[in-house]
PDB file of N, CA and C in Angstrom:
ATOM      1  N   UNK A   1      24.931 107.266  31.557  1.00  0.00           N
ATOM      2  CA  UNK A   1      24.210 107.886  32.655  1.00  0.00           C
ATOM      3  C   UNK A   1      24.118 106.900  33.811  1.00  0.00           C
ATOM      4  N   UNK A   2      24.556 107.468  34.730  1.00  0.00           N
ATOM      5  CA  UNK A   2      24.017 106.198  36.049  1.00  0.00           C
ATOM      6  C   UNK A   2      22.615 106.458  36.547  1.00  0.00           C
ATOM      7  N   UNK A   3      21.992 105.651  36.942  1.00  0.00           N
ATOM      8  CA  UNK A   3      20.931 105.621  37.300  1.00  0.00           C
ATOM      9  C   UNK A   3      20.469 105.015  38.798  1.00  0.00           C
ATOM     10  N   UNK A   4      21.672 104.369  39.287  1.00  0.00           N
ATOM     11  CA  UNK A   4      21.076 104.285  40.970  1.00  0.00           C
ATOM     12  C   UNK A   4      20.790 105.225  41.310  1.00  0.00           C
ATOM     13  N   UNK A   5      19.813 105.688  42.572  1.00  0.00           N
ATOM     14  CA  UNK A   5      19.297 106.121  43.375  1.00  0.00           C
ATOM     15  C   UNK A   5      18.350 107.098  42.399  1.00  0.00           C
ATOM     16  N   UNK A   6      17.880 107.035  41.105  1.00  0.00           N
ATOM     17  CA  UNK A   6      17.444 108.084  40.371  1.00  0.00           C
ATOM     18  C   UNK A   6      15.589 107.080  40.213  1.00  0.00           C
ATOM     19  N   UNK A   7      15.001 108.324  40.500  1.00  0.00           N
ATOM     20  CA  UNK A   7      13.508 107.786  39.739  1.00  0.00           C
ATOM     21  C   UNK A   7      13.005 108.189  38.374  1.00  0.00           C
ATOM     22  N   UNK A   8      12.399 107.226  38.196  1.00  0.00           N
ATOM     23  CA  UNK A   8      12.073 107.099  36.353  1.00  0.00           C
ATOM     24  C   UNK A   8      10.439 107.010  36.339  1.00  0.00           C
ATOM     25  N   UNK A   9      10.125 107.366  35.910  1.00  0.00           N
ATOM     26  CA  UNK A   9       8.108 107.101  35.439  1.00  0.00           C
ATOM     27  C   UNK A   9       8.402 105.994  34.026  1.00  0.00           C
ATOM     28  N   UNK A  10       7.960 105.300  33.678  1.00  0.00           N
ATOM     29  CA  UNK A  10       7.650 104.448  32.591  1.00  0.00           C
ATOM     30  C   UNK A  10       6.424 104.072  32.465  1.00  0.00           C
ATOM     31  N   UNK A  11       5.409 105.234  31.358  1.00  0.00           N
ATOM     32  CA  UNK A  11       4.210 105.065  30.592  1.00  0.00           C
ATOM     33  C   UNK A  11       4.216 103.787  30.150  1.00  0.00           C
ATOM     34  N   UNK A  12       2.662 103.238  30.203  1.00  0.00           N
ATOM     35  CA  UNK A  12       2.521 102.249  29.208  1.00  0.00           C
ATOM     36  C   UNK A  12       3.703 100.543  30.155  1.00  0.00           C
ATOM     37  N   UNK A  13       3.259 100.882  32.039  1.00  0.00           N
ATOM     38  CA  UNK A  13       4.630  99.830  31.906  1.00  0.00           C
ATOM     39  C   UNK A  13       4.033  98.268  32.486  1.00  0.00           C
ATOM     40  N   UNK A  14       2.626  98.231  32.104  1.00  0.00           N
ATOM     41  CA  UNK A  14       2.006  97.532  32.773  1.00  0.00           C
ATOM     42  C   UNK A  14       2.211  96.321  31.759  1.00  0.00           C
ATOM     43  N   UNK A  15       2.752  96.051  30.873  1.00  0.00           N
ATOM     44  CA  UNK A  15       3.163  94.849  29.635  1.00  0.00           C
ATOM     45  C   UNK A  15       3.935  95.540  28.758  1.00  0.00           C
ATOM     46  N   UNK A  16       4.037  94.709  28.001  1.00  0.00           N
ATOM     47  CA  UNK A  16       5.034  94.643  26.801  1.00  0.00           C
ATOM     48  C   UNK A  16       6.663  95.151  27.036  1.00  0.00           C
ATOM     49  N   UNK A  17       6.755  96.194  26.083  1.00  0.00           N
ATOM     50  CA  UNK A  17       7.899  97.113  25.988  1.00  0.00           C
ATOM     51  C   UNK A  17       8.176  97.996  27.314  1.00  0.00           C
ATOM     52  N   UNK A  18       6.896  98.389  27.544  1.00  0.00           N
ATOM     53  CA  UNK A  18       6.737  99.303  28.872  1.00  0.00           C
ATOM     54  C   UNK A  18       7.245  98.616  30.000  1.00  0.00           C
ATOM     55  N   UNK A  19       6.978  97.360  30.211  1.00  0.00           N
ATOM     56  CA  UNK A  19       7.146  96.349  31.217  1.00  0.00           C
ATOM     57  C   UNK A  19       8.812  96.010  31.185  1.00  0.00           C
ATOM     58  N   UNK A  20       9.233  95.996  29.886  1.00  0.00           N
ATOM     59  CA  UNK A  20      10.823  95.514  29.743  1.00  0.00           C
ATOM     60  C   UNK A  20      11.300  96.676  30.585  1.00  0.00           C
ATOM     61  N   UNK A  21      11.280  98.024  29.913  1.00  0.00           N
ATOM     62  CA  UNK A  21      11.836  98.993  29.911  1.00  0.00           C
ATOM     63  C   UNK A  21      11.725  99.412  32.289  1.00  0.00           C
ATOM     64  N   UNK A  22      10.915  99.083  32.420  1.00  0.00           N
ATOM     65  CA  UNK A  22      10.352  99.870  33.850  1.00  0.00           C
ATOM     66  C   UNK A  22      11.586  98.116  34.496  1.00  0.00           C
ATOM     67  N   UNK A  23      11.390  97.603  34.144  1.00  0.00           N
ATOM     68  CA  UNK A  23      12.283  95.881  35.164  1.00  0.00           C
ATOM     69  C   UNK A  23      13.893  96.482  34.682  1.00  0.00           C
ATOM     70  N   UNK A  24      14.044  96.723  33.744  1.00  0.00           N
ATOM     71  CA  UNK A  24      15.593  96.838  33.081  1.00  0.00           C
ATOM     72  C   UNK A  24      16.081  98.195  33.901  1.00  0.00           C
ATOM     73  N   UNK A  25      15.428  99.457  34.123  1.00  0.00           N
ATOM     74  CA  UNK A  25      15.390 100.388  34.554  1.00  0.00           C
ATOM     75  C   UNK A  25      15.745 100.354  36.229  1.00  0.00           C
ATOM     76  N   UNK A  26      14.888  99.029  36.808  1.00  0.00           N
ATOM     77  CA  UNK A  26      15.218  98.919  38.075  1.00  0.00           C
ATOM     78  C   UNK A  26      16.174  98.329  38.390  1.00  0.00           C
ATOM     79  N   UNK A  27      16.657  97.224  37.708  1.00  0.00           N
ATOM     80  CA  UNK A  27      17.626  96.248  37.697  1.00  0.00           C
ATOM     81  C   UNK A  27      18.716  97.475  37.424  1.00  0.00           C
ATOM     82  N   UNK A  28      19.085  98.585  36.699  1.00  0.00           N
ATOM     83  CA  UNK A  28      20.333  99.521  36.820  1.00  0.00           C
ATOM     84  C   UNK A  28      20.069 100.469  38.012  1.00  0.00           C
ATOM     85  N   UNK A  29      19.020 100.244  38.859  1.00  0.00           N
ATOM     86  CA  UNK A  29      18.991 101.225  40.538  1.00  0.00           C
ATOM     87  C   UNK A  29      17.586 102.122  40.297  1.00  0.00           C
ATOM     88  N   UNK A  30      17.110 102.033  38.946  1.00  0.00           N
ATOM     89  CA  UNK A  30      16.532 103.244  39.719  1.00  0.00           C
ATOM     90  C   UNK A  30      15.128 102.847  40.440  1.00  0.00           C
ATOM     91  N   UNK A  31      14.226 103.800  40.939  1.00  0.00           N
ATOM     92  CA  UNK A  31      13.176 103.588  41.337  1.00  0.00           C
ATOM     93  C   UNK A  31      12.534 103.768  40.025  1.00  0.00           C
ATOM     94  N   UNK A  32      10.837 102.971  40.110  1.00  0.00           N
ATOM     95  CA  UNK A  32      10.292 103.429  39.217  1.00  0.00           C
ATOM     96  C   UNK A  32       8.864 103.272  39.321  1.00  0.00           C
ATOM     97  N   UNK A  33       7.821 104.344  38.381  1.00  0.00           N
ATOM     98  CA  UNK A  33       6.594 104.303  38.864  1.00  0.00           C
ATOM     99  C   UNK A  33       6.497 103.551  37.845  1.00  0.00           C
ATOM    100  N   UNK A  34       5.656 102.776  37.767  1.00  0.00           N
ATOM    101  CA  UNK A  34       5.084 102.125  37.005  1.00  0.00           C
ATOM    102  C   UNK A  34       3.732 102.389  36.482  1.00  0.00           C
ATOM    103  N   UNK A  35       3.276 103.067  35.630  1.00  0.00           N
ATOM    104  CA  UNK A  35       2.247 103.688  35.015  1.00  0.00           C
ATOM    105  C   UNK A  35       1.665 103.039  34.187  1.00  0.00           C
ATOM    106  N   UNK A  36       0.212 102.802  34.683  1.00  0.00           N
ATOM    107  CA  UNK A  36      -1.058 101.836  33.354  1.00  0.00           C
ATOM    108  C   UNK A  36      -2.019 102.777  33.183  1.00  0.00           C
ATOM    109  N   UNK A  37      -2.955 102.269  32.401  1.00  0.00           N
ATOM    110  CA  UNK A  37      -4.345 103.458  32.453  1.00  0.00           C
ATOM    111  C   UNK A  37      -5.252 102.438  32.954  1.00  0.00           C
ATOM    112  N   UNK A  38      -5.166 100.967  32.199  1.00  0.00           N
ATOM    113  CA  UNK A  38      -6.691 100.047  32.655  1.00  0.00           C
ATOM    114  C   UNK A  38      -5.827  98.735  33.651  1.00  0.00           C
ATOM    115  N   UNK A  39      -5.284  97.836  32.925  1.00  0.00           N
ATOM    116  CA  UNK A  39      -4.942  96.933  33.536  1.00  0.00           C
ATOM    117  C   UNK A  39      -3.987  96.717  34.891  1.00  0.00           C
ATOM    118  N   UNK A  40      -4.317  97.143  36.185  1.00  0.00           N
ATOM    119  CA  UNK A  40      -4.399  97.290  37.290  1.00  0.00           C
ATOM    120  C   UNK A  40      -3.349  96.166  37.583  1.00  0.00           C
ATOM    121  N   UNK A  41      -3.919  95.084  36.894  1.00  0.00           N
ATOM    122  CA  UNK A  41      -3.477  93.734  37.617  1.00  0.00           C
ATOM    123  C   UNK A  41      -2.153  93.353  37.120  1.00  0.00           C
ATOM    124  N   UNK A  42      -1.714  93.671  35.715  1.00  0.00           N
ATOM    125  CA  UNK A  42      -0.727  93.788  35.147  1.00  0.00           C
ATOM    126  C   UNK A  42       0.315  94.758  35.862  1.00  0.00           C
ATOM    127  N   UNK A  43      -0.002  95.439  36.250  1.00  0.00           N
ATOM    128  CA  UNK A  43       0.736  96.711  36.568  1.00  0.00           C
ATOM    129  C   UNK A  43       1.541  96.265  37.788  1.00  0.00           C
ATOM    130  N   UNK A  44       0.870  95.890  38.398  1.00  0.00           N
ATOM    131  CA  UNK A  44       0.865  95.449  40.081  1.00  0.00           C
ATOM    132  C   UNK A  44       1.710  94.077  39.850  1.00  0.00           C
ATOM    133  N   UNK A  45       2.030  93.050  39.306  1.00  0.00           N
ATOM    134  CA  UNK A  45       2.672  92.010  38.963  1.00  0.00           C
ATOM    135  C   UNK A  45       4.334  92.980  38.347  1.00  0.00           C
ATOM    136  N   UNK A  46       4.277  93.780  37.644  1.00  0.00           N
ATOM    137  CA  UNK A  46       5.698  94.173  37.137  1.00  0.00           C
ATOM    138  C   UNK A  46       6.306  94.573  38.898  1.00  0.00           C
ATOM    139  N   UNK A  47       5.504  95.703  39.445  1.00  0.00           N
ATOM    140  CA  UNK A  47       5.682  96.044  40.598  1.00  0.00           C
ATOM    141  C   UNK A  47       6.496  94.740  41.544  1.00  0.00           C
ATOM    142  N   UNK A  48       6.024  94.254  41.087  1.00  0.00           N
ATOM    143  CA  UNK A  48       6.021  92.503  42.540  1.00  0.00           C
ATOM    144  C   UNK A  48       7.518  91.918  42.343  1.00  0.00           C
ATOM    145  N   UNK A  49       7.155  92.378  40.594  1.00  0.00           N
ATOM    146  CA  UNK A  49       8.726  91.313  39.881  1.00  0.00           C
ATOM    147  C   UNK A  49       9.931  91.824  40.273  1.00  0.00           C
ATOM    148  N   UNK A  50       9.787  93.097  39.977  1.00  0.00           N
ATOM    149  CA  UNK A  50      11.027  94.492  40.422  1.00  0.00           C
ATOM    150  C   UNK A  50      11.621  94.454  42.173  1.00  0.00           C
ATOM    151  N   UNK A  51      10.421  94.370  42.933  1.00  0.00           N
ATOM    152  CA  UNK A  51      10.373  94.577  44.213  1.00  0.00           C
ATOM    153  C   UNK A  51      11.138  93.373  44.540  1.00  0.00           C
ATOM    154  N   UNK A  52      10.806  92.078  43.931  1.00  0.00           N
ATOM    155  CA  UNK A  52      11.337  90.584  44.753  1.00  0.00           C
ATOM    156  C   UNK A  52      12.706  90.557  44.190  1.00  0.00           C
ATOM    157  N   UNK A  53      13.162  91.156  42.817  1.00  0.00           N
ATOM    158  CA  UNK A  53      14.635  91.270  42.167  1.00  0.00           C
ATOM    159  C   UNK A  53      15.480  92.809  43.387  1.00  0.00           C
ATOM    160  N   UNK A  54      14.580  92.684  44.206  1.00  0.00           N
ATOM    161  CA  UNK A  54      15.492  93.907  44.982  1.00  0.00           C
ATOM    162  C   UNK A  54      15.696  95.371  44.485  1.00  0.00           C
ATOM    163  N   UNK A  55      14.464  96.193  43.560  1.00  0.00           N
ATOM    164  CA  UNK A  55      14.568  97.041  43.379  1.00  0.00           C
ATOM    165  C   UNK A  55      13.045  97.612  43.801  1.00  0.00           C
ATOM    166  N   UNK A  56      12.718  98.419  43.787  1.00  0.00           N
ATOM    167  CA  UNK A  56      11.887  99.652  44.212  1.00  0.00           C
ATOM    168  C   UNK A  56      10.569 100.055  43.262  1.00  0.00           C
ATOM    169  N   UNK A  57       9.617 100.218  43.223  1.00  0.00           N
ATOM    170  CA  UNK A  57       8.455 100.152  42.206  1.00  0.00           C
ATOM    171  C   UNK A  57       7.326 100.347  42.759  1.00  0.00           C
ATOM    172  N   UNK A  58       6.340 101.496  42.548  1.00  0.00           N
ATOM    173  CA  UNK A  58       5.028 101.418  42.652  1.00  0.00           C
ATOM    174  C   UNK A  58       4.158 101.633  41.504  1.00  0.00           C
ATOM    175  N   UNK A  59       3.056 101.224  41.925  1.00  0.00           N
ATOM    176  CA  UNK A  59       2.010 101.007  40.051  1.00  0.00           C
ATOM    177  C   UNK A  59       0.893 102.604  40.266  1.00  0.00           C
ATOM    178  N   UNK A  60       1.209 103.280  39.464  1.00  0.00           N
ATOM    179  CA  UNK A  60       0.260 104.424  39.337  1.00  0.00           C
ATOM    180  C   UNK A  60      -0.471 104.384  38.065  1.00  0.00           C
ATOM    181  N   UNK A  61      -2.304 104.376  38.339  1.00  0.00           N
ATOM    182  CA  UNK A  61      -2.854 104.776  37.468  1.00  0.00           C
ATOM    183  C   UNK A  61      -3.119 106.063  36.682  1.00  0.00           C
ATOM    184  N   UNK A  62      -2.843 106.174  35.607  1.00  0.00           N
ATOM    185  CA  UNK A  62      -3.110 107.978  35.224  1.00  0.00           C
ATOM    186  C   UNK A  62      -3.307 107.179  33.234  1.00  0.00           C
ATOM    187  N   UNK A  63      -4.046 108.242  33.061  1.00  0.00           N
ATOM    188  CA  UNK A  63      -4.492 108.211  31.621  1.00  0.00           C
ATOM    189  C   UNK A  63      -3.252 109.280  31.223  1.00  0.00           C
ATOM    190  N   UNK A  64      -2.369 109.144  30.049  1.00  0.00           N
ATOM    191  CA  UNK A  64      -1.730 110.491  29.892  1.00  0.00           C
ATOM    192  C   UNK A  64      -2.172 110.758  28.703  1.00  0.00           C
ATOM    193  N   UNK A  65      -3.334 110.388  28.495  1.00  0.00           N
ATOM    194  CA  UNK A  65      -3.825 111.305  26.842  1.00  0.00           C
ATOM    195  C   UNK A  65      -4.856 111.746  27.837  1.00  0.00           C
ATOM    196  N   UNK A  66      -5.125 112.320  28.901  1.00  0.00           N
ATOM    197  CA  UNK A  66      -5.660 112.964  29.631  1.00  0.00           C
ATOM    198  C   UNK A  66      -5.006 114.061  30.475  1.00  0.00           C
ATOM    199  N   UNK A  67      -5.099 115.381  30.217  1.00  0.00           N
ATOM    200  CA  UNK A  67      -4.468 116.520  30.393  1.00  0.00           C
ATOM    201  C   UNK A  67      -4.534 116.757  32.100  1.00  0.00           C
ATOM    202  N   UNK A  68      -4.649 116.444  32.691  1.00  0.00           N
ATOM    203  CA  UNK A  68      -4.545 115.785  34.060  1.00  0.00           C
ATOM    204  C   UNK A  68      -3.857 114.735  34.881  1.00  0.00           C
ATOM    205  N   UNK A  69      -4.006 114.005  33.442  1.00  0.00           N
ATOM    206  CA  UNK A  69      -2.989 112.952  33.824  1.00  0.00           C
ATOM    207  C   UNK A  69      -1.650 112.699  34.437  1.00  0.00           C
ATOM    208  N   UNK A  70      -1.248 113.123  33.593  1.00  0.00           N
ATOM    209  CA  UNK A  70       0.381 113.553  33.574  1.00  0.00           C
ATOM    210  C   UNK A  70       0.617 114.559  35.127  1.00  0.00           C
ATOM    211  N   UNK A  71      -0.072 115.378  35.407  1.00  0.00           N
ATOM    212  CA  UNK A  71       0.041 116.397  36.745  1.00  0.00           C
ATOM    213  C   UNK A  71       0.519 114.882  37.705  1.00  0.00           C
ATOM    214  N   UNK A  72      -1.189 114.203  37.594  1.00  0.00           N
ATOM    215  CA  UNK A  72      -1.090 113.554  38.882  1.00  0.00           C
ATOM    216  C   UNK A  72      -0.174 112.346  38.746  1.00  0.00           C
ATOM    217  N   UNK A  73       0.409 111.759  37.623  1.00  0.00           N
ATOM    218  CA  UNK A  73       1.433 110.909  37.640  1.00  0.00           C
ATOM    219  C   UNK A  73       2.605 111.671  38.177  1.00  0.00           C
ATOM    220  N   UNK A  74       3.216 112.547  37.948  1.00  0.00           N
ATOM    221  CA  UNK A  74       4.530 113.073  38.102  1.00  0.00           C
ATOM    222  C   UNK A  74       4.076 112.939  40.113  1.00  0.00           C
ATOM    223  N   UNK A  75       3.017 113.706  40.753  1.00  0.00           N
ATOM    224  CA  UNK A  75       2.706 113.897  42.068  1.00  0.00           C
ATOM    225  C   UNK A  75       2.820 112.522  42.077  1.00  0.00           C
ATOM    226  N   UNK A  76       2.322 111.448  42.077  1.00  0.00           N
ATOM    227  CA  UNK A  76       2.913 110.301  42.447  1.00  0.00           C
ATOM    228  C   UNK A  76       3.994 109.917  42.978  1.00  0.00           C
ATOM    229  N   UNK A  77       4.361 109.615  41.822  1.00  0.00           N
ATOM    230  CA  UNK A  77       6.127 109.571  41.529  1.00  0.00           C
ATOM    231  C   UNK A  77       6.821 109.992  42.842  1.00  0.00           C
ATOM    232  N   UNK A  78       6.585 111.270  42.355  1.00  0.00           N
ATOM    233  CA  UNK A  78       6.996 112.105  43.879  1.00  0.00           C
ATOM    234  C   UNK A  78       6.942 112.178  45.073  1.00  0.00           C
ATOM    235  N   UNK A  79       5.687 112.045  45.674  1.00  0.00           N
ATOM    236  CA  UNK A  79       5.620 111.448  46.924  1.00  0.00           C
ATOM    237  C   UNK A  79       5.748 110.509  47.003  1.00  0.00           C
ATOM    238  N   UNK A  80       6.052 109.112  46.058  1.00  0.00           N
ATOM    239  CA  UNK A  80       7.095 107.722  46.482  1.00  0.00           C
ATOM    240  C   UNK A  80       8.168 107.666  46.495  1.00  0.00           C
ATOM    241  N   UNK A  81       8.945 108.294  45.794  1.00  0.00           N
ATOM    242  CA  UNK A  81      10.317 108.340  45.376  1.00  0.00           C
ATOM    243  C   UNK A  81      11.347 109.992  45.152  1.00  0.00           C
ATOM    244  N   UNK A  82      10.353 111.136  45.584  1.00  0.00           N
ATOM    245  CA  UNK A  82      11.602 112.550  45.151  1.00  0.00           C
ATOM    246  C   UNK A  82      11.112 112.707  43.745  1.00  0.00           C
ATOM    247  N   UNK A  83      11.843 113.533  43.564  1.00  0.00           N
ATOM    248  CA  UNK A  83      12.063 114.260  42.184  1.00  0.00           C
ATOM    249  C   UNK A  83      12.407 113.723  40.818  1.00  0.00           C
ATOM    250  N   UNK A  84      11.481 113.504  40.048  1.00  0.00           N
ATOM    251  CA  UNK A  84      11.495 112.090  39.058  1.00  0.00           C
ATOM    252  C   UNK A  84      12.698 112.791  37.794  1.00  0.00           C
ATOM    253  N   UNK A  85      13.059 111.726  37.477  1.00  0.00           N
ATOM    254  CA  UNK A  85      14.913 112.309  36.744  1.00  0.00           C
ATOM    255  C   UNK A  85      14.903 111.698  35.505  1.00  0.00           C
ATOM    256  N   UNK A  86      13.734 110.582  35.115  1.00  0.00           N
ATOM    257  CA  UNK A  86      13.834 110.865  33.698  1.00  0.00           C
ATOM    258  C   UNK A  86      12.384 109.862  33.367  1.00  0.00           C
ATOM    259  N   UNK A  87      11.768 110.212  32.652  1.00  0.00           N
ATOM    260  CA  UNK A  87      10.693 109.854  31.845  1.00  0.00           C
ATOM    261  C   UNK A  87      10.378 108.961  30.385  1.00  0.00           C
ATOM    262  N   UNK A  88      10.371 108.083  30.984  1.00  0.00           N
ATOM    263  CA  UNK A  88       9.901 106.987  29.375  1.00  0.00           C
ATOM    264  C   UNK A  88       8.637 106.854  29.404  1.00  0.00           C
ATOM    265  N   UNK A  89       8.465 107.668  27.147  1.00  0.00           N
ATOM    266  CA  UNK A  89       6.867 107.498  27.171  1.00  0.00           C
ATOM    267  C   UNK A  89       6.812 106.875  25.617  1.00  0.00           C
TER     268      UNK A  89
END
């Protein structure tokens, strides 16, 4: 699959796995939201890392074990980047 110019959401991308997956994701083109529920500050550092490696990233808070959540993550997404094209959760 190519993935330049494509946006991705990556749950959970504020550390760990989530964090690999949302940097590796940008590093092949795409945009990506970067999604936490608490740690703000984490979130915002992957954002920074992606952005200074020359790719594209904003940090959205949303709970997605909250049935709301998920609405307003995808609206995110969207008004940063278009029509989100694939989802890691």
């Amino acid at each position: 699959m190519r993935l330049k110019d494509k946006t991705a959401i990556v749950t959970g991308a504020g550390k760990g796995i989530g964090a690999a997956i949302a940097r590796r994701l940008a590093q092949e083109g795409c945009a990506v939201a970067v999604n936490y529920a608490r740690d703000e500050a984490a979130a915002h550092q992957v954002v920074q890392d992606i952005e200074q490696a020359g790719g594209k990233a904003v940090a959205v808070q949303a709970d997605v074990g909250d049935p709301a959540g998920m609405p307003a993550l995808f609206d995110a997404a969207e008004a940063a980047f278009g029509p989100v094209d694939l989802l890691v959760n």
